[in-house]
N, C-alpha and C. Protein backbone atom coordinates (compact mmCIF):
# COMPACT_ATOMS: atom_id res chain seq x y z
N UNK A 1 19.06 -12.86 5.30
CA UNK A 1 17.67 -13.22 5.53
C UNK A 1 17.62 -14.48 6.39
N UNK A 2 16.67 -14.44 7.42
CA UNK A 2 16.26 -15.49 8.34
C UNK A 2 15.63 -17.00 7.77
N UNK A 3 16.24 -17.63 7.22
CA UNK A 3 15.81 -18.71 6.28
C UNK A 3 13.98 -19.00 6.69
N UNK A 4 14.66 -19.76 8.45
CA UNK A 4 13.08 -20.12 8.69
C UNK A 4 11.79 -19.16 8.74
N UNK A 5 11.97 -17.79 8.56
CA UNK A 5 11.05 -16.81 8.42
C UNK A 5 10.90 -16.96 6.66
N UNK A 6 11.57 -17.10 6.05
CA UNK A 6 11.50 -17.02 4.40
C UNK A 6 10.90 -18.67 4.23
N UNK A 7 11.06 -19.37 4.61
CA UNK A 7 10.22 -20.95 4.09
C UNK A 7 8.94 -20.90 4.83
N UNK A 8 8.63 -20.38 5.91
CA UNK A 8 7.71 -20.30 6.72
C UNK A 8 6.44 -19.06 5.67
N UNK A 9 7.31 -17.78 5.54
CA UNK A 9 6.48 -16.99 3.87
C UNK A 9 6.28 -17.86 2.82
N UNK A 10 6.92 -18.76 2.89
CA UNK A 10 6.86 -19.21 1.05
C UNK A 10 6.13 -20.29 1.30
N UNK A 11 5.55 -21.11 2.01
CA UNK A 11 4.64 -22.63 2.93
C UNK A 11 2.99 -21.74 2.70
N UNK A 12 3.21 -20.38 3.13
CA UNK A 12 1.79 -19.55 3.79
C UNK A 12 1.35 -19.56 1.92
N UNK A 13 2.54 -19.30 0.84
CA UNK A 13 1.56 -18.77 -0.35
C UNK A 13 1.37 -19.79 -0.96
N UNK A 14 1.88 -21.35 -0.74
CA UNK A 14 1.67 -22.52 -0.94
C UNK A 14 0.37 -23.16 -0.49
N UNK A 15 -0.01 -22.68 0.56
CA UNK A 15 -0.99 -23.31 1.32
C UNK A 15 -2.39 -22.14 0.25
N UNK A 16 -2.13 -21.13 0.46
CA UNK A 16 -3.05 -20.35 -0.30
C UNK A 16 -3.32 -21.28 -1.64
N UNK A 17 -2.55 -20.82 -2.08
CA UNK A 17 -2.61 -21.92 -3.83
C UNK A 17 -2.87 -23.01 -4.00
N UNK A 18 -2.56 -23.75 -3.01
CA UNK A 18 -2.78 -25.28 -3.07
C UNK A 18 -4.16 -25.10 -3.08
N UNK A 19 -5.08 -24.57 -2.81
CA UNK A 19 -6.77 -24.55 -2.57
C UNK A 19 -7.27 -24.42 -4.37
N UNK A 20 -6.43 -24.22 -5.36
CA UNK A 20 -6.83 -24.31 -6.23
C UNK A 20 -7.48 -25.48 -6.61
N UNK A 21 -7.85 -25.71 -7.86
CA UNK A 21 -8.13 -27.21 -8.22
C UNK A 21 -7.42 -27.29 -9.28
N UNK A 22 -6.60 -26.64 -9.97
CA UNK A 22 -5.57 -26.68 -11.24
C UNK A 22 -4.42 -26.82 -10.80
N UNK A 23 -3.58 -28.01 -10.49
CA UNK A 23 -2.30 -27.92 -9.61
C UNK A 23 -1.39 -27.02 -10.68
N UNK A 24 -1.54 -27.36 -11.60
CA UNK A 24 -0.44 -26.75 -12.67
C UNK A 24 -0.65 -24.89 -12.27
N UNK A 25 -1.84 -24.65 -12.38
CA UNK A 25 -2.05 -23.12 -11.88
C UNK A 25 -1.40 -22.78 -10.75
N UNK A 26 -1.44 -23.60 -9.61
CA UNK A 26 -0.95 -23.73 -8.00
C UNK A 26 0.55 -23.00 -8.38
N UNK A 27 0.92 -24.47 -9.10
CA UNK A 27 2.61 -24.15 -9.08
C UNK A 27 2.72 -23.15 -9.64
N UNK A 28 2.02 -22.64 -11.05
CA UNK A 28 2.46 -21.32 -11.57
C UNK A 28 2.25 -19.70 -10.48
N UNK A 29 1.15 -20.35 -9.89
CA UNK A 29 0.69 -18.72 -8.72
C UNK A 29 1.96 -18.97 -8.04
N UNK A 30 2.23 -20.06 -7.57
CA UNK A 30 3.41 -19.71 -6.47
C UNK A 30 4.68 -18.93 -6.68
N UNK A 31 4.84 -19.72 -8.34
CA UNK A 31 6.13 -18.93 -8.92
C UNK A 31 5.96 -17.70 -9.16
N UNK A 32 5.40 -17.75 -9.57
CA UNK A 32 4.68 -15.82 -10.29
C UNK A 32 4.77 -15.15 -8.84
N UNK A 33 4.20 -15.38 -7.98
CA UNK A 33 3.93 -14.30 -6.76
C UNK A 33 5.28 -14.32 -6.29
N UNK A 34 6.23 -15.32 -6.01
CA UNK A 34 7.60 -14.66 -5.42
C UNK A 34 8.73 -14.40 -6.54
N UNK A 35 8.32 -14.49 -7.67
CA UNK A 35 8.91 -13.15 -8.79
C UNK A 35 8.43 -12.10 -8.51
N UNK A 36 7.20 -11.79 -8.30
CA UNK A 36 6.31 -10.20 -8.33
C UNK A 36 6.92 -9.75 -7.16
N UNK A 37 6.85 -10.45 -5.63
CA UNK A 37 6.44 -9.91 -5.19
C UNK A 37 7.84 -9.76 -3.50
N UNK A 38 8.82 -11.21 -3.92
CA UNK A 38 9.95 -10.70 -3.40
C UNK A 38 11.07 -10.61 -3.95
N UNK A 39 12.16 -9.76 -3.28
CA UNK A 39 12.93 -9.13 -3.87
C UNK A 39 14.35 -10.13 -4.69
N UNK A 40 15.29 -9.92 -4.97
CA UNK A 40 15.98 -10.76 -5.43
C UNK A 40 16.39 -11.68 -4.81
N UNK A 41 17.31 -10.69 -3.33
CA UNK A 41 17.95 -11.45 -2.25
C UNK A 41 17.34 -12.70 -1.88
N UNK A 42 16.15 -12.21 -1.70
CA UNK A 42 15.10 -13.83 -1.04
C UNK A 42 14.65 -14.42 -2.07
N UNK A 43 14.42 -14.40 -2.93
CA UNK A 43 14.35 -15.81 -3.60
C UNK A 43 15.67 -16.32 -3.56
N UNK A 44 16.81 -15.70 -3.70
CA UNK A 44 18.02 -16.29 -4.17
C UNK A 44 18.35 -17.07 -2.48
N UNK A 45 17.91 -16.41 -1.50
CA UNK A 45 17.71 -17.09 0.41
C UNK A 45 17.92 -19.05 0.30
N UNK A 46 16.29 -18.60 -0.41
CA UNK A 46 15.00 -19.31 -0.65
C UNK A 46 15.62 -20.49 -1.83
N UNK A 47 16.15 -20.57 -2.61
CA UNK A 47 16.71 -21.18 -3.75
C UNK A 47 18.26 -21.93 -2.70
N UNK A 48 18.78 -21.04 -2.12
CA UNK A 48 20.30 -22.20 -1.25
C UNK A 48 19.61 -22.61 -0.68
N UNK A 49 18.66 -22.17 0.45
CA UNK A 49 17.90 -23.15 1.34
C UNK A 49 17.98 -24.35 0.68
N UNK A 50 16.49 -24.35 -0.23
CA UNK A 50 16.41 -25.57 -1.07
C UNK A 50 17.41 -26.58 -1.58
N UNK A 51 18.11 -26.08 -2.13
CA UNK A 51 19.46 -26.81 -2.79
C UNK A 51 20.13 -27.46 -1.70
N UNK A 52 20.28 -26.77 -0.53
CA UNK A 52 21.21 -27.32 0.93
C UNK A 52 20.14 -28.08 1.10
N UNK A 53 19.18 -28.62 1.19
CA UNK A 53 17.81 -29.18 1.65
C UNK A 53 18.33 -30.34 1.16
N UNK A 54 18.42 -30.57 0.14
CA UNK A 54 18.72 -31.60 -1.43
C UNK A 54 16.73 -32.01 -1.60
N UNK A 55 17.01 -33.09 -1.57
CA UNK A 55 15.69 -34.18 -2.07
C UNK A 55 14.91 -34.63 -1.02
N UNK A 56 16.00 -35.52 -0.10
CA UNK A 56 15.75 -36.22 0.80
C UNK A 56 14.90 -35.66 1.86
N UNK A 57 14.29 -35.92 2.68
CA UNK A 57 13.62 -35.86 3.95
C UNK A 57 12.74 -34.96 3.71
N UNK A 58 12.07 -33.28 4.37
CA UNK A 58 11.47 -32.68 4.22
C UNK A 58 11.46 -31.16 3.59
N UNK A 59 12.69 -31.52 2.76
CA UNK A 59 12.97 -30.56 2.28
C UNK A 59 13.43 -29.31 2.88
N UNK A 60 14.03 -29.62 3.74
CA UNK A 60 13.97 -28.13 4.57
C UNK A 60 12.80 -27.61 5.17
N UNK A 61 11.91 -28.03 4.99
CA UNK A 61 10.76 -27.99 6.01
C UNK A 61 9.92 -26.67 4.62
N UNK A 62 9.99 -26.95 3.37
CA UNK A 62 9.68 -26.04 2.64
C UNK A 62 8.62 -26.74 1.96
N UNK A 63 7.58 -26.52 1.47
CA UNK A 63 6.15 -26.91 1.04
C UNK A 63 6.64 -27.26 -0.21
N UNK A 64 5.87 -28.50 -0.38
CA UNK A 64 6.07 -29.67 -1.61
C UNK A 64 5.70 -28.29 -2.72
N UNK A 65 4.68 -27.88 -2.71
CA UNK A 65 4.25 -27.04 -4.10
C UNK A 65 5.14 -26.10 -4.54
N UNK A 66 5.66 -25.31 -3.09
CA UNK A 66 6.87 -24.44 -3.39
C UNK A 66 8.31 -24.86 -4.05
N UNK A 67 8.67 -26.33 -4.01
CA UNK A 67 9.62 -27.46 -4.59
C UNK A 67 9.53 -27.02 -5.44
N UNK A 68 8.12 -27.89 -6.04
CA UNK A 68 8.10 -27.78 -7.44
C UNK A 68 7.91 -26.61 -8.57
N UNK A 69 7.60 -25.40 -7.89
CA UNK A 69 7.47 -24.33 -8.48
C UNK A 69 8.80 -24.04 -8.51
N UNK A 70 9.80 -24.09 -7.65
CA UNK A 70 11.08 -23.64 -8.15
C UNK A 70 11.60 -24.42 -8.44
N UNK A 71 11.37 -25.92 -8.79
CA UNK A 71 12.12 -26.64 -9.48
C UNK A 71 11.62 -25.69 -11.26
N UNK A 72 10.49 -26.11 -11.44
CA UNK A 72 9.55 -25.84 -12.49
C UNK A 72 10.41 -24.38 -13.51
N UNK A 73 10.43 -23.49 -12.49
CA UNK A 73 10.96 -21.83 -13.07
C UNK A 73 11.85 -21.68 -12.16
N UNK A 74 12.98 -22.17 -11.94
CA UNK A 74 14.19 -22.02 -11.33
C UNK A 74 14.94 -20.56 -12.42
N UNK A 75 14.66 -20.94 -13.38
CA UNK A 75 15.45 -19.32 -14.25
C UNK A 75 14.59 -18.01 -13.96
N UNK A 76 13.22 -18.56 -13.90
CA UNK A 76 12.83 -17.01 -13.82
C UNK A 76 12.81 -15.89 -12.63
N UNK A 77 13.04 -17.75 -11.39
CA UNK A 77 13.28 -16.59 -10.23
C UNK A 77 14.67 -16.55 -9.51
N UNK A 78 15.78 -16.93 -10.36
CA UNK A 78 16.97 -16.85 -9.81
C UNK A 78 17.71 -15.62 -10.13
């Protein structure tokens, strides 16, 4: 999988969610929708990205909400 096509998907359902007003909901839609809705391979993409990312700078260029949703449920979508 094309990393920057998979953080660039996972930023778009961040940006959706973030419009909530329940951040805690935010982070849970984000997690929930790329359990539902991609397949193993890419979250698991999506999860080294991150980790190779570490902390520092911009994360890999991956949306703060999406961080924390897979920091948050790292088991349910690994």
């Amino acid at each position: 999988m094309d990393n920057d096509n998979l953080v660039r998907m996972a930023n778009r359902i961040a940006d959706f969610f973030q419009t909530m007003p329940d951040h805690t909901e935010a982070v849970q839609g984000v997690a929930e929708h790329l359990r539902k809705f991609w397949e193993p391979r890419m979250r698991r993409a999506l999860l080294s990205h991150i980790d190779a990312a570490g902390t520092g700078g911009d994360g890999g260029g991956v949306h703060p909400l999406v961080r924390e949703a897979v920091s948050a449920y790292r088991t349910e979508l690994a």
